[in-house]
PDB file of N, CA and C in Angstrom:
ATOM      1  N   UNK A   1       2.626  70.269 -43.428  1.00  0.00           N
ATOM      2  CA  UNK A   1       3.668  70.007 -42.473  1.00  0.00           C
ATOM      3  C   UNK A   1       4.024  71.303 -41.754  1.00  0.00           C
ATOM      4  N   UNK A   2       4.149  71.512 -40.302  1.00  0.00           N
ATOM      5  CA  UNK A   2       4.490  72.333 -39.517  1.00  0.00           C
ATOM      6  C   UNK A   2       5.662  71.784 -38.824  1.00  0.00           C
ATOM      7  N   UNK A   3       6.654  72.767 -38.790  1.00  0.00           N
ATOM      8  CA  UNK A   3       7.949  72.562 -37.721  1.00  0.00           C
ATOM      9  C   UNK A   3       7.401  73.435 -36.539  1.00  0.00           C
ATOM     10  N   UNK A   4       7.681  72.412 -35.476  1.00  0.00           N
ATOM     11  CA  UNK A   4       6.975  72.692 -34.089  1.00  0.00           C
ATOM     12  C   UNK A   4       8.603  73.111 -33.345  1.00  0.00           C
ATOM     13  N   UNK A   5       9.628  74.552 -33.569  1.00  0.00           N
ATOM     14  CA  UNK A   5      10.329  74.159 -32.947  1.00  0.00           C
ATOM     15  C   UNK A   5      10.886  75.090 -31.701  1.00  0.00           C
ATOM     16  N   UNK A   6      10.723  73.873 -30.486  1.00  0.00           N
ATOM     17  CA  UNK A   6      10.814  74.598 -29.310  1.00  0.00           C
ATOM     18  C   UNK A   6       9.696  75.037 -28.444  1.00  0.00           C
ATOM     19  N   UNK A   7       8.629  74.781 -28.942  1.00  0.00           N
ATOM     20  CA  UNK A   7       7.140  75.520 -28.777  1.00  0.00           C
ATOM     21  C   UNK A   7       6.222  74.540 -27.851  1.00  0.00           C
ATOM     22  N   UNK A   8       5.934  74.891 -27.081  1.00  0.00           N
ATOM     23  CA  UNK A   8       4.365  73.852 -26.332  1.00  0.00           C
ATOM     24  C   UNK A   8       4.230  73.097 -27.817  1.00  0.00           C
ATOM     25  N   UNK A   9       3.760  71.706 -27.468  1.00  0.00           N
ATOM     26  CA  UNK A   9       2.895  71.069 -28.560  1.00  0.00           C
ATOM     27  C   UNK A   9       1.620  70.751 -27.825  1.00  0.00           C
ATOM     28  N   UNK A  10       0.693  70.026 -28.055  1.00  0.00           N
ATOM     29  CA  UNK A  10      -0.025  68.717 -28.205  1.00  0.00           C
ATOM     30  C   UNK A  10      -1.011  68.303 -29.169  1.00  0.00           C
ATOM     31  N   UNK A  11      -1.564  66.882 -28.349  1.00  0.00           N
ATOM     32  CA  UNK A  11      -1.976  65.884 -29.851  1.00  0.00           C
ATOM     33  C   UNK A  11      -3.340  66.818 -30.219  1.00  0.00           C
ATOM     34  N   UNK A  12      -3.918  68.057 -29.687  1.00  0.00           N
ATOM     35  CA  UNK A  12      -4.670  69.077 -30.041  1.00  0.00           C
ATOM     36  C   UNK A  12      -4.435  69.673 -31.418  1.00  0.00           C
ATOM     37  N   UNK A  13      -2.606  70.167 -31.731  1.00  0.00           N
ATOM     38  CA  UNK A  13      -2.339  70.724 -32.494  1.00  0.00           C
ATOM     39  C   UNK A  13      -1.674  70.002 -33.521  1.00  0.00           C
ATOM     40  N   UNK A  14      -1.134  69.242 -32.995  1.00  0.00           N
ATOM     41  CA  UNK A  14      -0.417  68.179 -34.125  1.00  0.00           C
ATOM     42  C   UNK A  14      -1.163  67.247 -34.812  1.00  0.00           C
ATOM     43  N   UNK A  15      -0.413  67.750 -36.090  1.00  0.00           N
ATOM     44  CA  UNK A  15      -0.942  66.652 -37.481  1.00  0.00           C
ATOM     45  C   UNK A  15       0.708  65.356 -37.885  1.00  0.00           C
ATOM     46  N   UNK A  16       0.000  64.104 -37.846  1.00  0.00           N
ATOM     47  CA  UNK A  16       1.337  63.395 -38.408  1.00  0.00           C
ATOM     48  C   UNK A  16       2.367  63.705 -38.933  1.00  0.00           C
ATOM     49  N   UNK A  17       2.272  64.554 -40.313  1.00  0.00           N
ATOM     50  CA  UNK A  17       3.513  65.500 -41.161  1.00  0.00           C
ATOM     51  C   UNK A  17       3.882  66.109 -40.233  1.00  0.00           C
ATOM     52  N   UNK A  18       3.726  66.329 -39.115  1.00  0.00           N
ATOM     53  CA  UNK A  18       4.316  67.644 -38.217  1.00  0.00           C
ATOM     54  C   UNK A  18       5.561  67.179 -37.645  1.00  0.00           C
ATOM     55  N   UNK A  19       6.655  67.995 -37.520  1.00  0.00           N
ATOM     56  CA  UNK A  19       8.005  68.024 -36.872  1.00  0.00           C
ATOM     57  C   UNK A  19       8.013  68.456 -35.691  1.00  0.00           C
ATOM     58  N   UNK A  20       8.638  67.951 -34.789  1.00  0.00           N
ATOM     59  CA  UNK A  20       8.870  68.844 -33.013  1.00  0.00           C
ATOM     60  C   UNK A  20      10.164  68.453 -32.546  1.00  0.00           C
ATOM     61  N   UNK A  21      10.564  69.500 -32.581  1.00  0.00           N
ATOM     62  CA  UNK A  21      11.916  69.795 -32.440  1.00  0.00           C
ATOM     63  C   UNK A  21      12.119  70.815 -31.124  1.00  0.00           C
ATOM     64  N   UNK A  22      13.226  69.977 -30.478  1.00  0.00           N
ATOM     65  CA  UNK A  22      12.807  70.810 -29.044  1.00  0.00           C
ATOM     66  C   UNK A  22      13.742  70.205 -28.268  1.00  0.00           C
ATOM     67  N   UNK A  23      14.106  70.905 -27.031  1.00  0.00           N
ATOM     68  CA  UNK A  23      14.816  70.318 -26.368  1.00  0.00           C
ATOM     69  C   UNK A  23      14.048  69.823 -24.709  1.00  0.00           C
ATOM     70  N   UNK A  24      13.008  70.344 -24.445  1.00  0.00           N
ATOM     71  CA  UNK A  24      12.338  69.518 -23.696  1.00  0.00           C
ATOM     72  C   UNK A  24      11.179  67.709 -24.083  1.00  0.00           C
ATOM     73  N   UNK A  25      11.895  66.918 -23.196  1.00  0.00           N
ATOM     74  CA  UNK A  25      11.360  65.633 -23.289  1.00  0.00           C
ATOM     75  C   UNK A  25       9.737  65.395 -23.304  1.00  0.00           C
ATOM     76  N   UNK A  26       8.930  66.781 -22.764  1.00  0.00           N
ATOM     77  CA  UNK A  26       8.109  66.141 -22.168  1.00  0.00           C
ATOM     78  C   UNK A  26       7.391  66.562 -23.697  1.00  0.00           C
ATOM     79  N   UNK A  27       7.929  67.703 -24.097  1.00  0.00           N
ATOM     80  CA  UNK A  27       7.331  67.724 -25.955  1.00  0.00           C
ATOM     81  C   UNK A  27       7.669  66.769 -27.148  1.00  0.00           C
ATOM     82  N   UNK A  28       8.675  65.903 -26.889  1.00  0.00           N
ATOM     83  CA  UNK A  28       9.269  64.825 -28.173  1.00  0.00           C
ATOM     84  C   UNK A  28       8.628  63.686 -27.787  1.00  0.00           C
ATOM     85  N   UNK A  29       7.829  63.188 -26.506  1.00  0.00           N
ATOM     86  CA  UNK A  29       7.486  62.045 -26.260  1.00  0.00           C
ATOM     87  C   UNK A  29       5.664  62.392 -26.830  1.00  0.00           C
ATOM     88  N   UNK A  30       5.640  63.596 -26.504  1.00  0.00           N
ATOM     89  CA  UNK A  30       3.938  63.622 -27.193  1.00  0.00           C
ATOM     90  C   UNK A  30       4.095  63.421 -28.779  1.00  0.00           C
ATOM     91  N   UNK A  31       5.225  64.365 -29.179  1.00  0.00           N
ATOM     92  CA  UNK A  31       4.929  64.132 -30.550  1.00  0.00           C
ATOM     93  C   UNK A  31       5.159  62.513 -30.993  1.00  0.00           C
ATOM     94  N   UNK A  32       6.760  62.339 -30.348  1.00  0.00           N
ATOM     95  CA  UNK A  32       6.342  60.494 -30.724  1.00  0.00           C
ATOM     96  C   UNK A  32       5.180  59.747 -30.831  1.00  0.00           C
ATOM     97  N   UNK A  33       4.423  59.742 -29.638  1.00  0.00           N
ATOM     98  CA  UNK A  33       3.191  59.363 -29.562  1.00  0.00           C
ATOM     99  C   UNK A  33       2.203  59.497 -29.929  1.00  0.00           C
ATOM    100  N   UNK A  34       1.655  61.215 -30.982  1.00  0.00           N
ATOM    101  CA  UNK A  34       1.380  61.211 -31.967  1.00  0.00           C
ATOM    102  C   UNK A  34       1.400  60.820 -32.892  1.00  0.00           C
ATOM    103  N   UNK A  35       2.896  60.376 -33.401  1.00  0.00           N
ATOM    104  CA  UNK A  35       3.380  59.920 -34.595  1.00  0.00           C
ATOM    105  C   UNK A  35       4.076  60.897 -35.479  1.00  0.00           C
ATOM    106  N   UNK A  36       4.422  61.939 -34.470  1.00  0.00           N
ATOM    107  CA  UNK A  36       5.220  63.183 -35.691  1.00  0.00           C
ATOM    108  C   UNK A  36       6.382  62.603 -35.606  1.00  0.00           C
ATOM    109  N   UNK A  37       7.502  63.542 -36.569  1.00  0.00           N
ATOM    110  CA  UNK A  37       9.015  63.048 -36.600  1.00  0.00           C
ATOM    111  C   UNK A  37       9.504  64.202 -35.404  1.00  0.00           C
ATOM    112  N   UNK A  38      10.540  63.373 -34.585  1.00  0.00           N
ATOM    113  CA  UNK A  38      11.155  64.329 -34.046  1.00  0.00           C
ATOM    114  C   UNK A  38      12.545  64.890 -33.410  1.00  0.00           C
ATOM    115  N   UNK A  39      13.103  65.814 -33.365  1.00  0.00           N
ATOM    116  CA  UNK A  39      14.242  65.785 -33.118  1.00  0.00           C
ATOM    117  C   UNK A  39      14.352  66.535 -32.013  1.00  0.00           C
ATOM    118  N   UNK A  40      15.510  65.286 -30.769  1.00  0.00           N
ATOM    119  CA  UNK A  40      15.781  65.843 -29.405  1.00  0.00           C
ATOM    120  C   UNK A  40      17.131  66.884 -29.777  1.00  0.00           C
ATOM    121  N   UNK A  41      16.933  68.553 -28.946  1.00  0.00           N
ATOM    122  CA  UNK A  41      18.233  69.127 -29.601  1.00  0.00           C
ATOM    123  C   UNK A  41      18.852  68.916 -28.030  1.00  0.00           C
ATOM    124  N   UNK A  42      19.993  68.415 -27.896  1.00  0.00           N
ATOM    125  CA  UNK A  42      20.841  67.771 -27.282  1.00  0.00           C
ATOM    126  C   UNK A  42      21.709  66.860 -27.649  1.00  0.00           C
ATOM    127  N   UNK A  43      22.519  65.854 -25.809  1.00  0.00           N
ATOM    128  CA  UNK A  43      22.935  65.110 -26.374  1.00  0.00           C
ATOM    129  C   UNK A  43      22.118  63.861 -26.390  1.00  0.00           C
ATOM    130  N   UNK A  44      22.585  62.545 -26.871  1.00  0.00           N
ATOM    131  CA  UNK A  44      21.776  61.717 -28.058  1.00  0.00           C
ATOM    132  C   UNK A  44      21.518  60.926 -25.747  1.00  0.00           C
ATOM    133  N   UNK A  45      20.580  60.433 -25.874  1.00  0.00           N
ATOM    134  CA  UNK A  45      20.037  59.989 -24.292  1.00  0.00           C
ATOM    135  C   UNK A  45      19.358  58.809 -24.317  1.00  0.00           C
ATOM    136  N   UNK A  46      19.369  57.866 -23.679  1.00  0.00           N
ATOM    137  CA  UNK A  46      18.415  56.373 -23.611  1.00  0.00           C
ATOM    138  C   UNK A  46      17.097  56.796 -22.907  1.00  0.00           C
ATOM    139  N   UNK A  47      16.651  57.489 -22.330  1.00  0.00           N
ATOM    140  CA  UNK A  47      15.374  58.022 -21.776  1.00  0.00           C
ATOM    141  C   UNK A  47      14.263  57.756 -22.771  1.00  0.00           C
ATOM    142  N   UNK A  48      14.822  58.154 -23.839  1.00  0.00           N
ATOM    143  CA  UNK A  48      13.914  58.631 -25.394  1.00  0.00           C
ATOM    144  C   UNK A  48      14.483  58.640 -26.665  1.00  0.00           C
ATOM    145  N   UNK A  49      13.760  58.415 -27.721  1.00  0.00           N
ATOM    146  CA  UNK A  49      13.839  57.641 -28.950  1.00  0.00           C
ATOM    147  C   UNK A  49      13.184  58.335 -29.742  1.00  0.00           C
ATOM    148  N   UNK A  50      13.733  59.465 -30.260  1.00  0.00           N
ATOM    149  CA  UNK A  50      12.782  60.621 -31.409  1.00  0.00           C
ATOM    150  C   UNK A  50      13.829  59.732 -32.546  1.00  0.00           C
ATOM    151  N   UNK A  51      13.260  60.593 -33.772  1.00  0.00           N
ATOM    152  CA  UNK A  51      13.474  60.033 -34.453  1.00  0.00           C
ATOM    153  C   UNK A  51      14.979  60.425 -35.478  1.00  0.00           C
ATOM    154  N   UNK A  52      15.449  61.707 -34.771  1.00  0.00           N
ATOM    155  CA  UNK A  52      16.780  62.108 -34.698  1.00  0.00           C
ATOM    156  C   UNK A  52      17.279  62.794 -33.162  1.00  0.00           C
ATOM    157  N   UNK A  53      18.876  63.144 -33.096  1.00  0.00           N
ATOM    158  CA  UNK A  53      19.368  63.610 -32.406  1.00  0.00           C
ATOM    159  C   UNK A  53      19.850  64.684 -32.949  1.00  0.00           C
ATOM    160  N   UNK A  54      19.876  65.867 -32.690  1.00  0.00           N
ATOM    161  CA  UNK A  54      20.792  66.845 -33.167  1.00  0.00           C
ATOM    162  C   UNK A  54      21.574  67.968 -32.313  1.00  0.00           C
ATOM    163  N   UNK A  55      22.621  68.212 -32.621  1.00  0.00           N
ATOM    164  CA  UNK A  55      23.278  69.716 -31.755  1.00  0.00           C
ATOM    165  C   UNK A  55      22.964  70.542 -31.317  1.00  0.00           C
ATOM    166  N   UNK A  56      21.732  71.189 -32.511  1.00  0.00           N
ATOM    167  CA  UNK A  56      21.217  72.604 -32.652  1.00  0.00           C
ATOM    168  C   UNK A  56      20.189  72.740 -33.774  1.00  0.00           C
ATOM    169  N   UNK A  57      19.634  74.050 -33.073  1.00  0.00           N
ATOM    170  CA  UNK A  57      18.229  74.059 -33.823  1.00  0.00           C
ATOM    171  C   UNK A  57      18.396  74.320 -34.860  1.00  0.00           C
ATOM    172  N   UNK A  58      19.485  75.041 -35.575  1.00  0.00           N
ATOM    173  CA  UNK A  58      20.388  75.451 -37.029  1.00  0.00           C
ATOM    174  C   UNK A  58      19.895  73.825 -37.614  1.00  0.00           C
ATOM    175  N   UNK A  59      21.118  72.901 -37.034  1.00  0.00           N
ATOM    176  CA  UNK A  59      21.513  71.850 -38.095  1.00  0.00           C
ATOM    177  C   UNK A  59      19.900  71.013 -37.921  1.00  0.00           C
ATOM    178  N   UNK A  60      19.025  70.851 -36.521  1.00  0.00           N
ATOM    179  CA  UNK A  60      17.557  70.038 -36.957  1.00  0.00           C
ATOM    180  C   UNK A  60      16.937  71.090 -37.960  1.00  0.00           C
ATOM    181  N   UNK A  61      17.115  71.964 -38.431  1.00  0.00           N
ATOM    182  CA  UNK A  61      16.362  72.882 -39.630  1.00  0.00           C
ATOM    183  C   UNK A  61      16.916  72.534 -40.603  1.00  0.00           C
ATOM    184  N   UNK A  62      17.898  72.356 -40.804  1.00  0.00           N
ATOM    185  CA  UNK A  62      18.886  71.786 -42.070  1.00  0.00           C
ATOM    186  C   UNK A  62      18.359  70.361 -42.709  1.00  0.00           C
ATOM    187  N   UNK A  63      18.650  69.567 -41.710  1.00  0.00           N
ATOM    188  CA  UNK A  63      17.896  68.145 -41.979  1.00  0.00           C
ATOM    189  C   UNK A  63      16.706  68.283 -42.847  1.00  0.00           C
ATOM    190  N   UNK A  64      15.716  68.990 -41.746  1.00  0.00           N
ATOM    191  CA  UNK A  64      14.029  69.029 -42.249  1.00  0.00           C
ATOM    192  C   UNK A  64      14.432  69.343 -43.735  1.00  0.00           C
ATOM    193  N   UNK A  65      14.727  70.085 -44.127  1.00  0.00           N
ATOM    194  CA  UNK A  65      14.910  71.124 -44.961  1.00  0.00           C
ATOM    195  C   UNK A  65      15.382  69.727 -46.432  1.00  0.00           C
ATOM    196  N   UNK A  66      16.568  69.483 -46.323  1.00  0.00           N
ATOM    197  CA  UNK A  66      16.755  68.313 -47.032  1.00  0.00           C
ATOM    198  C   UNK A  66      16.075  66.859 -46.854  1.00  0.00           C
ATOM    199  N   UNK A  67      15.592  66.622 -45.914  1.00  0.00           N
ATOM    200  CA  UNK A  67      14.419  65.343 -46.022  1.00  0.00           C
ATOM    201  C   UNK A  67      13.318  66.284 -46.912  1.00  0.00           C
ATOM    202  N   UNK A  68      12.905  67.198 -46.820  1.00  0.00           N
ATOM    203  CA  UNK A  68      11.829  67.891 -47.857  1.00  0.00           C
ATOM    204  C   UNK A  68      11.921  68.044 -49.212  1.00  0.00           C
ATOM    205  N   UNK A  69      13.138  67.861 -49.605  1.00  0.00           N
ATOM    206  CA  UNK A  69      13.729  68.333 -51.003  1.00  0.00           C
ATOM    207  C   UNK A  69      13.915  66.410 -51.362  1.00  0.00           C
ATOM    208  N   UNK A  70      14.133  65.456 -50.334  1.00  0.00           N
ATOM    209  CA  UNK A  70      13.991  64.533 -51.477  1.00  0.00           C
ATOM    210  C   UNK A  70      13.136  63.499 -51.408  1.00  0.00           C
ATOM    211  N   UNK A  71      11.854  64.217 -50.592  1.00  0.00           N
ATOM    212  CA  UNK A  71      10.349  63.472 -50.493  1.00  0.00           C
ATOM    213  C   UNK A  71       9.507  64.195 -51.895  1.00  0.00           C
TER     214      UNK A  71
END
């Protein structure tokens, strides 16, 4: 598992386990479409459907961090 966060992605580099976390759309819709998990850092938007919303790149690291501890 790689946290992708903030960074260029694509389906080149991404593996399923992979996280993308980011605040541009045009990176959370590839990873969706990959099939990674992902979190838009903003506010929560009907445009797009990751698989969280969060404030900040702090608290989407936090999350990851505890979804890891009880997988």
């Amino acid at each position: 598992m790689t946290v992708y966060c903030n960074k260029d992605v694509s389906q080149d580099t991404l593996q399923i386990a992979d996280w993308v976390v980011s605040e541009s759309l045009e990176a959370i819709v590839i990873g969706i479409e990959f099939g990674c998990n992902t979190i838009f850092l903003g506010k929560e938007t009907s445009v797009i459907q990751p698989t969280l919303f969060a404030p900040s790149k702090e608290e989407a690291l936090r999350f990851i961090q505890a979804n890891e501890r009880v997988h």
